[in-house]
Each structure stands twice: as structure tokens, then as C-alpha cells.
Protein backbone atom coordinates (compact mmCIF):
# COMPACT_ATOMS: atom_id res chain seq x y z
CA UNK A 1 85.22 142.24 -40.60
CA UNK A 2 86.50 142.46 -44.29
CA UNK A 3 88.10 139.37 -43.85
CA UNK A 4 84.15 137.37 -43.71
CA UNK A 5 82.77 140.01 -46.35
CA UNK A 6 82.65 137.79 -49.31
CA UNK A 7 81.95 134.38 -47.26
CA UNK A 8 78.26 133.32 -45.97
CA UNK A 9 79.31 130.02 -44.65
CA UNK A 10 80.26 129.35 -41.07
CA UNK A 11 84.11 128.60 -40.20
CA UNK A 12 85.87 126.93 -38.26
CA UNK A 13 88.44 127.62 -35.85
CA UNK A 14 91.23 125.88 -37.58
CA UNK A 15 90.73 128.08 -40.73
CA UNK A 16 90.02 131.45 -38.28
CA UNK A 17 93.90 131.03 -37.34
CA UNK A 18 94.88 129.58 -40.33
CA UNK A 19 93.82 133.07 -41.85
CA UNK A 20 94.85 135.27 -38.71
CA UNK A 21 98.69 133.67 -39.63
CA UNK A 22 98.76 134.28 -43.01
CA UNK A 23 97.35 137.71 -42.50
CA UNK A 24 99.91 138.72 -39.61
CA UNK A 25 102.91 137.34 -41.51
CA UNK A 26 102.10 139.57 -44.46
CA UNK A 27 101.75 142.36 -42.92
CA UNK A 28 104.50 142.26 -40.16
CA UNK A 29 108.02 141.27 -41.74
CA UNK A 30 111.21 140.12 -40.61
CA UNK A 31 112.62 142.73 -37.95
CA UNK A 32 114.76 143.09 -34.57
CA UNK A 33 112.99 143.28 -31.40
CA UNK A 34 114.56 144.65 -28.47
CA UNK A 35 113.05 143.27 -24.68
CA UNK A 36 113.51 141.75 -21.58
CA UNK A 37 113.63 138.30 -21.09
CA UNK A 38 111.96 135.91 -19.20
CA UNK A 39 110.34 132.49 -18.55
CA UNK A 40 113.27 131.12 -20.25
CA UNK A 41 112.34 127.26 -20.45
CA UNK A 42 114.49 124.91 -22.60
CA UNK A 43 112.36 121.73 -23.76
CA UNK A 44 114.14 118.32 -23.87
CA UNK A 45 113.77 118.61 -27.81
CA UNK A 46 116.07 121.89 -27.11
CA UNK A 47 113.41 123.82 -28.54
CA UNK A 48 113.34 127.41 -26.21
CA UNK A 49 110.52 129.30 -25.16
CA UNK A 50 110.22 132.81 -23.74
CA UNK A 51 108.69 135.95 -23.46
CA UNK A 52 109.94 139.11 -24.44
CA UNK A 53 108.46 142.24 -22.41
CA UNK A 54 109.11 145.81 -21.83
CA UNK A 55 107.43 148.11 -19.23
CA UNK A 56 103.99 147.59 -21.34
CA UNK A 57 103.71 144.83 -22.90
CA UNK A 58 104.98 141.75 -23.35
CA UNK A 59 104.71 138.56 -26.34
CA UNK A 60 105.50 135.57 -26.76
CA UNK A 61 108.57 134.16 -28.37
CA UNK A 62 109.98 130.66 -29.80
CA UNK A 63 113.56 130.08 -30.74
CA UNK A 64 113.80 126.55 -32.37
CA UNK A 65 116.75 124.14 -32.06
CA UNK A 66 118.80 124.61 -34.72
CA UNK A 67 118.64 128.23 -34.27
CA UNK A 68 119.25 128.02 -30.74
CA UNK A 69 122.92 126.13 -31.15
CA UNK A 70 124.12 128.82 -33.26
CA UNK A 71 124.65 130.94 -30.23
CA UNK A 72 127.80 131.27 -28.18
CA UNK A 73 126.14 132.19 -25.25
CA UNK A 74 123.45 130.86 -22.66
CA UNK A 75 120.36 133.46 -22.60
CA UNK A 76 118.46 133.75 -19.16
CA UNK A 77 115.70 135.68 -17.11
CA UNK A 78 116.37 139.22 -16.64
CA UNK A 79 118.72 139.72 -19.81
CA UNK A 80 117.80 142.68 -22.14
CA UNK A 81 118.51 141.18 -25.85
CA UNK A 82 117.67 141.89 -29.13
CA UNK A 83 115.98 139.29 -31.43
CA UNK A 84 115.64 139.00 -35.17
CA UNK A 85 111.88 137.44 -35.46
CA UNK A 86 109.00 136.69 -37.40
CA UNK A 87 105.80 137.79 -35.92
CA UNK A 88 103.34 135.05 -36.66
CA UNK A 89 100.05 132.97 -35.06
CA UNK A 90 100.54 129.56 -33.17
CA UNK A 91 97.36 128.12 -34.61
CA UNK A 92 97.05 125.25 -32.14
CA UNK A 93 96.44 127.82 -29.00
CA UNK A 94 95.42 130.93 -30.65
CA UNK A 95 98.51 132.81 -29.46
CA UNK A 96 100.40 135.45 -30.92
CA UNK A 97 104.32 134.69 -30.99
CA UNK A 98 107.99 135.33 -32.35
CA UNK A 99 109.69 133.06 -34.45
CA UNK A 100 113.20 133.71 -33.30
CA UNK A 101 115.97 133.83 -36.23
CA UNK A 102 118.57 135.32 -34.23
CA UNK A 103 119.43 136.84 -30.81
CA UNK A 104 121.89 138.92 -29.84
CA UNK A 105 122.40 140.51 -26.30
CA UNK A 106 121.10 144.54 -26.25
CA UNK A 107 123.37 147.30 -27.51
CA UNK A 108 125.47 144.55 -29.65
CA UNK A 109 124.16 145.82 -33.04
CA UNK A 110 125.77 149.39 -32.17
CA UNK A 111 128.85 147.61 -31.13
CA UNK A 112 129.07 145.77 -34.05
CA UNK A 113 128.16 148.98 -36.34
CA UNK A 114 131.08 150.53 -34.27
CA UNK A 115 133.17 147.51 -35.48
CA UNK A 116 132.30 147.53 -38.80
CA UNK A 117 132.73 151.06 -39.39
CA UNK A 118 136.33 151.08 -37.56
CA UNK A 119 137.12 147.95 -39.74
CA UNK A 120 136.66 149.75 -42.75
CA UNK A 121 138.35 153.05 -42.20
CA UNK A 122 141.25 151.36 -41.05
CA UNK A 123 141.15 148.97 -43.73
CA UNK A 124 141.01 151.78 -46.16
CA UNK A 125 143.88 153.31 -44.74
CA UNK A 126 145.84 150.17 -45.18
CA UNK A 127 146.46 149.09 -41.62
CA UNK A 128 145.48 145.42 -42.90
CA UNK A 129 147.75 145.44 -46.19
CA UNK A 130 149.25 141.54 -45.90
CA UNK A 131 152.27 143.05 -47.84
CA UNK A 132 153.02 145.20 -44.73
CA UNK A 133 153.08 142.10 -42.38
CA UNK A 134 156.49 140.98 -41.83
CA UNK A 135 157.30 137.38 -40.79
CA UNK A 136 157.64 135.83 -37.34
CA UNK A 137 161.48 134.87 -36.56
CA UNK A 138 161.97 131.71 -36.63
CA UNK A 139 164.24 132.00 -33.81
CA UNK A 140 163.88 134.77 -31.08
CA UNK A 141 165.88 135.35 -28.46
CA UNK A 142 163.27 137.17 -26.43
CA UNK A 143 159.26 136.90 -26.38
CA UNK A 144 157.18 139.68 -25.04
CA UNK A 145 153.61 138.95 -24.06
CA UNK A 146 151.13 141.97 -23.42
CA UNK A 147 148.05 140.98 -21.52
CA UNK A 148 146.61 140.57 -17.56
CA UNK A 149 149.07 139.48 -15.15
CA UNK A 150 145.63 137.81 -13.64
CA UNK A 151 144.42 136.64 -16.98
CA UNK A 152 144.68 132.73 -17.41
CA UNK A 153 145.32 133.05 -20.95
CA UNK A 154 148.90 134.50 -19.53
CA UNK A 155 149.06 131.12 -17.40
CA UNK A 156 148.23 129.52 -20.89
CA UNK A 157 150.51 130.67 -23.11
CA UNK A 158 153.40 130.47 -20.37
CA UNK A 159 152.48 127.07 -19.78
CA UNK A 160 153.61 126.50 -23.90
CA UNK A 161 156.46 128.50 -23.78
CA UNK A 162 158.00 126.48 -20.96
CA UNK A 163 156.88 123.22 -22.38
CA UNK A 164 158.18 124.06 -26.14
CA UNK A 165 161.61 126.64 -24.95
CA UNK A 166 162.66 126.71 -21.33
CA UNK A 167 165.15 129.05 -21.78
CA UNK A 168 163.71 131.35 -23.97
CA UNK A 169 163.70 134.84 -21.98
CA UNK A 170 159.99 136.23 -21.45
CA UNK A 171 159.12 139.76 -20.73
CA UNK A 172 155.49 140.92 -19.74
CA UNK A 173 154.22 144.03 -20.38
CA UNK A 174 150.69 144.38 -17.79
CA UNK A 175 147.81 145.89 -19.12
CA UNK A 176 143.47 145.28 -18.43
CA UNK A 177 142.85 143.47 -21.09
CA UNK A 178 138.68 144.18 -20.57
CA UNK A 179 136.83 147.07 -18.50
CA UNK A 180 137.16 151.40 -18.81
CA UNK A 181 140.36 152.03 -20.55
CA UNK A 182 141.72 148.98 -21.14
CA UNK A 183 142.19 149.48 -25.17
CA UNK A 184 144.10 152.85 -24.07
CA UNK A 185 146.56 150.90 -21.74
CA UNK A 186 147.01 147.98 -24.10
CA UNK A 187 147.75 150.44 -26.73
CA UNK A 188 150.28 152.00 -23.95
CA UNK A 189 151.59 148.59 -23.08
CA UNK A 190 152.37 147.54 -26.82
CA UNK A 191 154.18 151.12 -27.81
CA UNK A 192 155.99 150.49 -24.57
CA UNK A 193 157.38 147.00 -26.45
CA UNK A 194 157.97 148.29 -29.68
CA UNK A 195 160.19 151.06 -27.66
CA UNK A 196 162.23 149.28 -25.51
CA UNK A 197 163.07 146.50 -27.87
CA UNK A 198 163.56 143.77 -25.70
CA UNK A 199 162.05 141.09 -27.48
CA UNK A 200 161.98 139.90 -30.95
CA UNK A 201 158.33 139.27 -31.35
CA UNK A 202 154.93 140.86 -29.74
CA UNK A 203 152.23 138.44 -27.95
CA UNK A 204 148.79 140.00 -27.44
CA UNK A 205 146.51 138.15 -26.07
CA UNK A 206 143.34 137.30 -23.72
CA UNK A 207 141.12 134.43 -23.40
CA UNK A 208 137.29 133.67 -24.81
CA UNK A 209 134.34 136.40 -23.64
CA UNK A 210 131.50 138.32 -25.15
CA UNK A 211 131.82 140.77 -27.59
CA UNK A 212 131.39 143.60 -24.61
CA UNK A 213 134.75 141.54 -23.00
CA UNK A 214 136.75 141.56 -26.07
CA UNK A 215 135.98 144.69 -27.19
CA UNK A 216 139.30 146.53 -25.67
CA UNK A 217 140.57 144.57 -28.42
CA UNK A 218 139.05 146.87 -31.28
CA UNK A 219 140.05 149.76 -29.81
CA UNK A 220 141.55 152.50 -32.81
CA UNK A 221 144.34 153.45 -30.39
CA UNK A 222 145.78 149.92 -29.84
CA UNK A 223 145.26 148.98 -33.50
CA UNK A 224 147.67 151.61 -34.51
CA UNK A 225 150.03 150.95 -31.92
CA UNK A 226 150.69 147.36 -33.42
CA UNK A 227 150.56 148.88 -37.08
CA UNK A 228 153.08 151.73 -35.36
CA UNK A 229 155.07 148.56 -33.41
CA UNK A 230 158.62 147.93 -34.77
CA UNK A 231 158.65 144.42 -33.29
CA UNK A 232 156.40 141.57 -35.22
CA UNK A 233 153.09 141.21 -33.64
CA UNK A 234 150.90 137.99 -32.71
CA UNK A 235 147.26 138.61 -32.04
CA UNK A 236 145.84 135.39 -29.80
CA UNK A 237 142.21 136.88 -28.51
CA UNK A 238 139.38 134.87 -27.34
CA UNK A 239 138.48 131.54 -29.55
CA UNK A 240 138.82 130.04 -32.66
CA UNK A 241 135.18 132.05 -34.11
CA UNK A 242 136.63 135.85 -32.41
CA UNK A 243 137.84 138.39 -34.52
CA UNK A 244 138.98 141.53 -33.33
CA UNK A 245 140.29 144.68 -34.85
CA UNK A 246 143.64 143.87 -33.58
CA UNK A 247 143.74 140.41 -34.92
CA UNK A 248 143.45 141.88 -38.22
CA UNK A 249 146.10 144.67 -38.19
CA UNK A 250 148.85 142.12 -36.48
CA UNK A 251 151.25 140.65 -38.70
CA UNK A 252 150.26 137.03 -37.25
CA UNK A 253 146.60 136.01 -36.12
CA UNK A 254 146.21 133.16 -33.83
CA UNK A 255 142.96 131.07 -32.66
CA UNK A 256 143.79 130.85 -29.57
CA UNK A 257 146.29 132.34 -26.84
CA UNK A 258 147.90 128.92 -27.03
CA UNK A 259 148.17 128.86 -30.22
CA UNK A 260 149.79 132.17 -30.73
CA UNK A 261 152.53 130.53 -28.15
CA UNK A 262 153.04 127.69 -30.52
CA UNK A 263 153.21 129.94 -33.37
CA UNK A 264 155.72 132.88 -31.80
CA UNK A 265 158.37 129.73 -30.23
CA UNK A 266 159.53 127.37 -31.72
CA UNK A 267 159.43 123.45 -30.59
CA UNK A 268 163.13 122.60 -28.36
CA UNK A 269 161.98 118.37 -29.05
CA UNK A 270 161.22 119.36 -33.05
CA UNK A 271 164.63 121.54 -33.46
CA UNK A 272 166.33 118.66 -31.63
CA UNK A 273 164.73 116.02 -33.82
CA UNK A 274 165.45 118.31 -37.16
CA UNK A 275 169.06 118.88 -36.02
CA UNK A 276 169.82 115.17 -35.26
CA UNK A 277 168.22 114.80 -38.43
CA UNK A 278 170.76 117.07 -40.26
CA UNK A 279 173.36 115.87 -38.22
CA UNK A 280 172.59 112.10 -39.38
CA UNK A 281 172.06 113.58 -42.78
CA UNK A 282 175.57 115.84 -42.85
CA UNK A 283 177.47 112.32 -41.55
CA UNK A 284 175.68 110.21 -44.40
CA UNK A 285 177.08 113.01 -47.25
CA UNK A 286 180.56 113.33 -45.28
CA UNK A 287 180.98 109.52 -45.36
CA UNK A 288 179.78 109.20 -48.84
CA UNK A 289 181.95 112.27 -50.12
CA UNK A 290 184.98 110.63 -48.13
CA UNK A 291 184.18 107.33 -50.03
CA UNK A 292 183.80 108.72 -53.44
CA UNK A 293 187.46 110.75 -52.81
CA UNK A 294 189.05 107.92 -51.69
CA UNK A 295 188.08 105.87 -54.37
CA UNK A 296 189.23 108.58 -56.73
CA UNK A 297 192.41 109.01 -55.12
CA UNK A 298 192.94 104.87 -55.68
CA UNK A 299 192.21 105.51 -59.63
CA UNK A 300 194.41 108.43 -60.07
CA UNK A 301 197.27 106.24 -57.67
CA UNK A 302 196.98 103.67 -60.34
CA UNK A 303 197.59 106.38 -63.04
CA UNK A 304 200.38 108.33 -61.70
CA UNK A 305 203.69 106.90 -62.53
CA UNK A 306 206.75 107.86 -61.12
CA UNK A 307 209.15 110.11 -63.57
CA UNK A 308 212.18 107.59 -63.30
CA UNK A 309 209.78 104.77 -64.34
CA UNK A 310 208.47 106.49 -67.08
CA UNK A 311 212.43 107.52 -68.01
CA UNK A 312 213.27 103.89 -68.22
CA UNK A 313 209.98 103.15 -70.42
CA UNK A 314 210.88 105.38 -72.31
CA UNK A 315 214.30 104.44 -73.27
CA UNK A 316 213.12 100.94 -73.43
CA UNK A 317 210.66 101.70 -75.66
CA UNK A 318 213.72 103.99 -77.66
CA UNK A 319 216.10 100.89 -77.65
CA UNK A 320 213.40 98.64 -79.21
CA UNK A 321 212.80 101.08 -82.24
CA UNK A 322 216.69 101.45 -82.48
CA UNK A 323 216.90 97.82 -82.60
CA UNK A 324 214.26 97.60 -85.06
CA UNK A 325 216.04 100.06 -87.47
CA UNK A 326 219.32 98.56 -87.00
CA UNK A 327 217.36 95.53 -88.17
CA UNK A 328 215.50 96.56 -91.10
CA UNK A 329 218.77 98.08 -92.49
CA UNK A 330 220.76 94.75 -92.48
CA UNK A 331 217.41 93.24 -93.86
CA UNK A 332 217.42 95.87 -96.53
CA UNK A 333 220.95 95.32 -97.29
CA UNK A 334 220.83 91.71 -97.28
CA UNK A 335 218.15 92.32 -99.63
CA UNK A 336 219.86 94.21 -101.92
CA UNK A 337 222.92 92.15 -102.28
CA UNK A 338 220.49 89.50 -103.16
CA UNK A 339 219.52 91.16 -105.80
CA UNK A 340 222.46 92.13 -106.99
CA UNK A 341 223.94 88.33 -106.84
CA UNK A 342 221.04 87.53 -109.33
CA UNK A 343 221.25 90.68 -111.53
CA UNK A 344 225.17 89.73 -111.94
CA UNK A 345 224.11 85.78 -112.54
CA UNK A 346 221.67 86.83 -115.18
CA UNK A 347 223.71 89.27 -116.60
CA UNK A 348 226.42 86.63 -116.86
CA UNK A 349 224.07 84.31 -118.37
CA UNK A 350 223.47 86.52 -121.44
CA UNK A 351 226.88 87.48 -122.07
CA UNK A 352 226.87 91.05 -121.31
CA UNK A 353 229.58 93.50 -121.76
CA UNK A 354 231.75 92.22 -118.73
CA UNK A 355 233.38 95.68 -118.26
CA UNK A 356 230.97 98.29 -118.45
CA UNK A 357 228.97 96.06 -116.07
CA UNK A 358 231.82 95.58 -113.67
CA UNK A 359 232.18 99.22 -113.95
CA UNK A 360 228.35 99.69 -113.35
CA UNK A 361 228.42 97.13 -110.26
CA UNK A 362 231.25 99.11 -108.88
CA UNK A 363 229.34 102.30 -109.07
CA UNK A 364 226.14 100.76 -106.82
CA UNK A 365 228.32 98.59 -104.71
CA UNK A 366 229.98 102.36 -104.21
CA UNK A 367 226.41 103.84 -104.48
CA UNK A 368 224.90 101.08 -102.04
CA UNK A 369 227.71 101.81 -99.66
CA UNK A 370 227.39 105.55 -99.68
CA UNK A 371 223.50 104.84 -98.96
CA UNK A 372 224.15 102.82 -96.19
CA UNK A 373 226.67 104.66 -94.78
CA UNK A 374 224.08 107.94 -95.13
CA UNK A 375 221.16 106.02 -94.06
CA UNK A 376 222.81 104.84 -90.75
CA UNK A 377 224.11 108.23 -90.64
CA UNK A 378 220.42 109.89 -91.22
CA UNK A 379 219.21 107.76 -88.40
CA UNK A 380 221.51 107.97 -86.18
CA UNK A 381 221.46 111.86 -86.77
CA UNK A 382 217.41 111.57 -86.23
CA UNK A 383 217.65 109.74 -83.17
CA UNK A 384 220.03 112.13 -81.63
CA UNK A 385 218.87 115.41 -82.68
CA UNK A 386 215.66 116.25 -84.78
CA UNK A 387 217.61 120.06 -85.84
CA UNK A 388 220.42 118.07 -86.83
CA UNK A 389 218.42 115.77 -89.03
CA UNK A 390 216.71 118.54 -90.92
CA UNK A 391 220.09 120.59 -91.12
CA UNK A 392 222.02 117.69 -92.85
CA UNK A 393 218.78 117.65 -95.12
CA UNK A 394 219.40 121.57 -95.69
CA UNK A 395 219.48 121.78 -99.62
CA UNK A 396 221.80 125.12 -98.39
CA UNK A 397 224.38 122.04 -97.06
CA UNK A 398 224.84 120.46 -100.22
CA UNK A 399 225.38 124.07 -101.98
CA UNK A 400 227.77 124.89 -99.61
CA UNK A 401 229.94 121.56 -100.72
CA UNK A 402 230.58 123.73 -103.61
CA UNK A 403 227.33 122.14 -105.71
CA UNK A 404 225.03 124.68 -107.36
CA UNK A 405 221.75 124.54 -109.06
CA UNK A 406 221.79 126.02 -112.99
CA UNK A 407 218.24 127.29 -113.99
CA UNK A 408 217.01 127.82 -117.38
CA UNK A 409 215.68 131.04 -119.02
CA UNK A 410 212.54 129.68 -117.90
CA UNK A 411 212.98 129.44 -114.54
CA UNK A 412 213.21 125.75 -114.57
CA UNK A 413 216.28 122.81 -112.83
CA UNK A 414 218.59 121.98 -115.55
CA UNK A 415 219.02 118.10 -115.15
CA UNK A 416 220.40 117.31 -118.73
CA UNK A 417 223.30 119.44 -120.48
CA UNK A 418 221.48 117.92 -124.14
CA UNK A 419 218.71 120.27 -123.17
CA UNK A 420 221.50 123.47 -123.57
CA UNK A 421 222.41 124.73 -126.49
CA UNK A 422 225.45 127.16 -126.97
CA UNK A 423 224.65 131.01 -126.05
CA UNK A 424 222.19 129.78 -124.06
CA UNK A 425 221.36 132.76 -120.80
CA UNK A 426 221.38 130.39 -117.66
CA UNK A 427 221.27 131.19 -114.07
CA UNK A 428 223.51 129.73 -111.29
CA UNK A 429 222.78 130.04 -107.36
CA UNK A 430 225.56 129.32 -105.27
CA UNK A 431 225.58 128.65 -101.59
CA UNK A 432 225.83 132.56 -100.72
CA UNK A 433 224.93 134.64 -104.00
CA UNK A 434 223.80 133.82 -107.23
CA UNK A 435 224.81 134.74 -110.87
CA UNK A 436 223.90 134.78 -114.45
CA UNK A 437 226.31 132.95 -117.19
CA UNK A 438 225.74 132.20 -121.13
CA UNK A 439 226.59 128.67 -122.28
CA UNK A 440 229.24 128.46 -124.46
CA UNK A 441 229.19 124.24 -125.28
CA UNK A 442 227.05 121.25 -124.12
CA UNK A 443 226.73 117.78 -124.07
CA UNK A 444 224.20 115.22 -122.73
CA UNK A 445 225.46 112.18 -120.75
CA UNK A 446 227.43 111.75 -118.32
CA UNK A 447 231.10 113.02 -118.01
């Protein structure tokens, strides 16, 4: 009756529900409902309408459309579920209803408190550390599979391994995979595996199901058995949108039990196709590497030269400067006695003493003669023998011709007797020993 107290005027029944809605939705919030369904009716707009009852009482409930096709599983008379609702007025009709958020089937919120809270201690204990999953070989020799012998996710993920690796050796290990004990037994089946270490890598798997189906799957024992297995572990339970405890904790987490057959084998047509691939690719780098080699060998054919040939090269190349030398001397020469024709003809010319210059053109004819004789000599020496050469060039030779080198007090060559004077301290070295002598006469010139 509060709700008319400050209003006089009359209502109508439009604004009567209007008000009952607002009031009810105010005062009763979002919250889970627990029942027993029935009069399940799906419209053609796939709107669903149904009542939810229990031994007293019953209401009832809407669950539009887009709400509706977020659930995985079909809802019918007779199930006991749980849905998350909005109490509230259908004004049209006057009727008290649910507006259904959510549904789940009954007892699934413990499960998946029991989930949660197994999730996290085992997560906390580091059971789901990625840096303690090891990798899948890329090649195993041997494939274990632990799951129903009846199951037709076995059939599956047989069917795969035939297609992708006939003769890849498979080894079953039988265990429920749903039912009273089955977590216990898989756990059994998988420590089994990891002891007998037949096979290189660990398939566990069953197909899609409820939450009650799958949940042998997040069973504590069998999560530690695959964190306790030695051999790498593939977790392929239910769909695509099911995660279980065990899909967590194994080192490899498929969608599907096909897909954790395509991702524990590898492909016989794809390793053919890489490895004709290679192959093409290896031929390709021989031929090319062959190519390149041979081409090399052709340059450094074209460089090598036989030892003989390069003998005869070289003494060819020898004669040539010999002739050369030979050539320049008799050029030289021929030069010089040029010269010496016109020196004479202009000494002639201006009456010069005829005897000292006779005596003078004696001494270089002699001088010219001793210089060609040496210079053929030197060269021939040099072309025979470099040691040679530089021991006829000895200054030690000449001394030991019986020549010696006088040195003044100072230390210096005494070229010029003028430059003695008598009592003079000079020093003589002689081809072995050396000795000190005082000047007793000098004279510049020659003798």
C-alpha cells in the first residue's frame, strides 16, 4: 500500500507493472537459482522458455537468443540446472519471471570450484612452469597413446597416425577415460609409460563431453603422473573450448585428439617433399661447387708452367741481357775511340806538345784497355757468380796486391804526397796488420 500513499489519481495497469518491475528488480539482484526444468519450448526466434520448479514452487523463466547459443549443451525436461537470473515482471501478462544470463547443469559450480582450487595449488607448486616443458621429438621412433580401447578418439588419432607414418610403432596403454576411478587408472596407465620407456612421446587423450565426462581429466593423481612422466607428454581432451587440468601440466596441449596426432608424428608426404627438396637443393650446390672448382682449376692450369719451360725462359731472358751488355760495351767503346779520334784532331790542330800527348794517349789507350778488359771481366764475373763479383770488389783484394792505404794524423786518405811534410806521424794498413811510420821527404805529382 505505500507504493499509492502519495498518489490520489487512478492508474492504470500498464504503470501498476511498470512499477511492480522496477520495484522487484531493485530489490532482488543478480543471483544463481538452482531447479528442475521443464516445459522447455524453443520459439522459432530461438528465444527459450521454461519453468524452473522444486518440490514447492515453481517460476517462470526466459533465456533469450543470444544467451542461449553460448551454451555447449542442449537443456531439456527433467534436468536439474543452475541458472544465473534476473528476477523481474513481464509487464504484458502480469507474470513474474527469470531473465536467464547463464545456465549451467546442477553441481557444476562445485566442480568448477574443485577445478579452480586444484588449478591453483598445482600452479603454485609449479606443475605448469613452461620452462619445465620439454619439446616434442621431431622424430620418434615409438608413440604411446593412453586412453579407451573403446573410445573413438583412439580410432581418431590412429586413423592420423596411419595416414601421416605407417610404420611408426604404436603402443596403447588402456585406461577409462570417464566414470569411478578413471583419473586413478589414467594416472596408473601414464606412470606405466613413463616406466617402461617404450615410446618417445606420451598421447593422452579422449573425445568432446560435459564437464562431469571430462573430469577424470583433472584428477591431482594423473596431473602429477605427467609432471612425474620421463617421456614428453601430449594432452588432446575433448574440443577446441575444453581445458583440463592435464592439458595444462603436459608439455604439449592439443585441441583436439586429432590434432595431438598431427602434432606428436610427423607428416611421411611433408618429410618426403622437404627431403626431395634438400636433395634438389644439395645437387644444385654440388653442381655449382663442381662448376666453380673446375673453372678454378682451368685458371690456375693456365698459370702453372712447367719448370723446364720456365728454365729455358729464363736463360732466354739471361742471353738477351748478356747480349745487351756485350752490346753496350762495344757501343761504349766505339764511343770512346770517337772521342779520342777528335781529342787527338783538335789537339793536333793547336799544336800541342806532340810527346807528352802521345805519352798521355798511351796511358788511356792503356787505361781504356785495362777498363775494358775489367769491365768485361766485372760482368762476366757478375753474371757467373754474385760472391765472386763482390769479392773482386773486396777493397781487402787490392791490399793484398801489395797496395796500402796511408792515413793522416787526422784520420783522413792521403791522396796527394804535397799534402806531407817531412816528420810527418802517418799510419799505414796493410792487407793483414797495420803500422805507424814518420815521413821523412815528399813530393806532389806523380812519380
Amino acid at each position: 500500500m505505500q507504493l499509492f500513499a502519495h498518489t490520489a489519481a487512478v492508474i492504470s495497469v500498464s504503470e501498476l507493472n511498470r512499477m511492480a518491475k522496477s520495484a522487484i528488480e531493485q530489490a532482488l539482484p543478480l543471483a544463481w537459482i538452482g531447479g528442475e526444468v521443464s516445459n522447455f519450448v524453443r520459439a522459432a526466434s530461438g528465444h527459450c522458455y521454461f519453468s524452473l520448479k522444486d518440490a514447492a514452487a515453481q517460476v517462470r523463466c526466459v533465456m533469450f537468443r543470444n544467451r542461449f547459443q553460448l551454451l555447449d549443451w542442449q537443456p531439456g525436461d527433467g534436468m536439474q540446472v543452475e541458472v544465473r537470473a534476473l528476477p523481474t515482471l513481464y509487464e504484458a501478462r502480469g507474470e513474474f519471471q527469470l531473465n536467464v544470463e547463464a545456465m549451467r547443469r546442477s553441481g557444476l559450480g562445485a566442480l568448477y570450484a574443485a577445478f579452480e582450487r586444484l588449478k591453483a595449488k598445482l600452479a603454485q607448486e609449479g606443475l605448469f612452469d613452461a620452462r619445465r616443458k620439454r619439446p616434442l621429438p621431431p622424430f620418434p621412433r615409438c608413440i604411446g597413446i593412453v586412453t579407451s580401447p573403446a573410445a573413438a578418439a583412439l580410432r581418431d588419432v590412429l586413423t592420423v597416425l596411419r595416414r601421416r607414418m605407417p610404420s611408426l610403432p604404436v603402443v596403447i596403454y588402456p585406461a577409462p577415460v570417464q566414470g569411478e576411478g578413471a583419473g586413478a587408472r589414467l594416472a596408473a596407465a601414464v606412470a606405466a609409460a613413463g616406466a617402461r620407456r617404450e615410446c618417445d612421446v606420451l598421447i593422452v587423450c579422449r573425445g568432446g563431453g560435459s564437464l562431469e565426462d571430462l573430469w577424470a581429466f583433472n584428477d591431482e593423481a594423473l596431473a602429477r603422473a605427467i609432471h612425474a612422466c620421463p617421456v614428453p607428454v601430449v594432452s588432446g581432451v575433448g574440443h577446441e573450448t575444453d581445458f583440463t587440468i592435464a592439458d595444462f601440466v603436459a608439455d604439449a596441449r592439443a585441441p583436439t585428439p586429432t590434432a595431438a596426432a598431427q602434432l606428436a608424428c610427423p607428416d611421411r608426404a611433408e618429410l618426403a617433399e622437404r627431403t626431395a627438396l634438400m636433395l634438389r637443393r644439395l645437387r644444385r650446390d654440388m653442381r655449382r661447387a663442381l662448376e666453380d672448382r673446375m673453372q678454378q682449376l682451368d685458371h690456375l692450369s693456365r698459370r702453372l708452367t712447367h719448370p723446364a719451360a720456365r728454365l729455358v725462359t729464363q736463360r732466354t731472358h739471361l742471353e738477351h741481357l748478356a747480349t745487351r751488355l756485350a752490346t753496350g760495351l762495344r757501343h761504349g767503346v766505339a764511343t770512346s775511340r770517337r772521342d779520342l779520334v777528335e781529342l787527338a784532331r783538335r789537339l793536333r790542330a793547336s799544336s800541342p806538345d806532340t810527346g807528352t800527348l802521345q805519352q798521355e794517349q798511351q796511358e788511356w789507350a792503356q787505361r781504356l784497355r785495362v777498363a775494358y778488359s775489367r769491365g768485361m771481366q766485372e760482368r762476366a764475373t757478375r753474371l757467373a757468380a754474385l760472391q765472386a763479383n763482390l769479392a773482386h770488389l773486396n777493397p781487402r783484394a787490392v791490399l793484398e796486391r801489395g797496395y796500402g792505404i796511408v792515413r793522416a794524423a787526422d784520420g783522413t786518405i792521403v791522396r796527394d804526397g804535397a799534402r806531407l811534410a817531412g816528420g810527418d806521424l802517418v799510419g799505414l794498413t796493410f792487407a793483414r796488420g797495420w803500422a805507424k811510420a814518420r815521413v821523412t821527404d815528399s813530393g806532389g805529382g806523380e812519380s
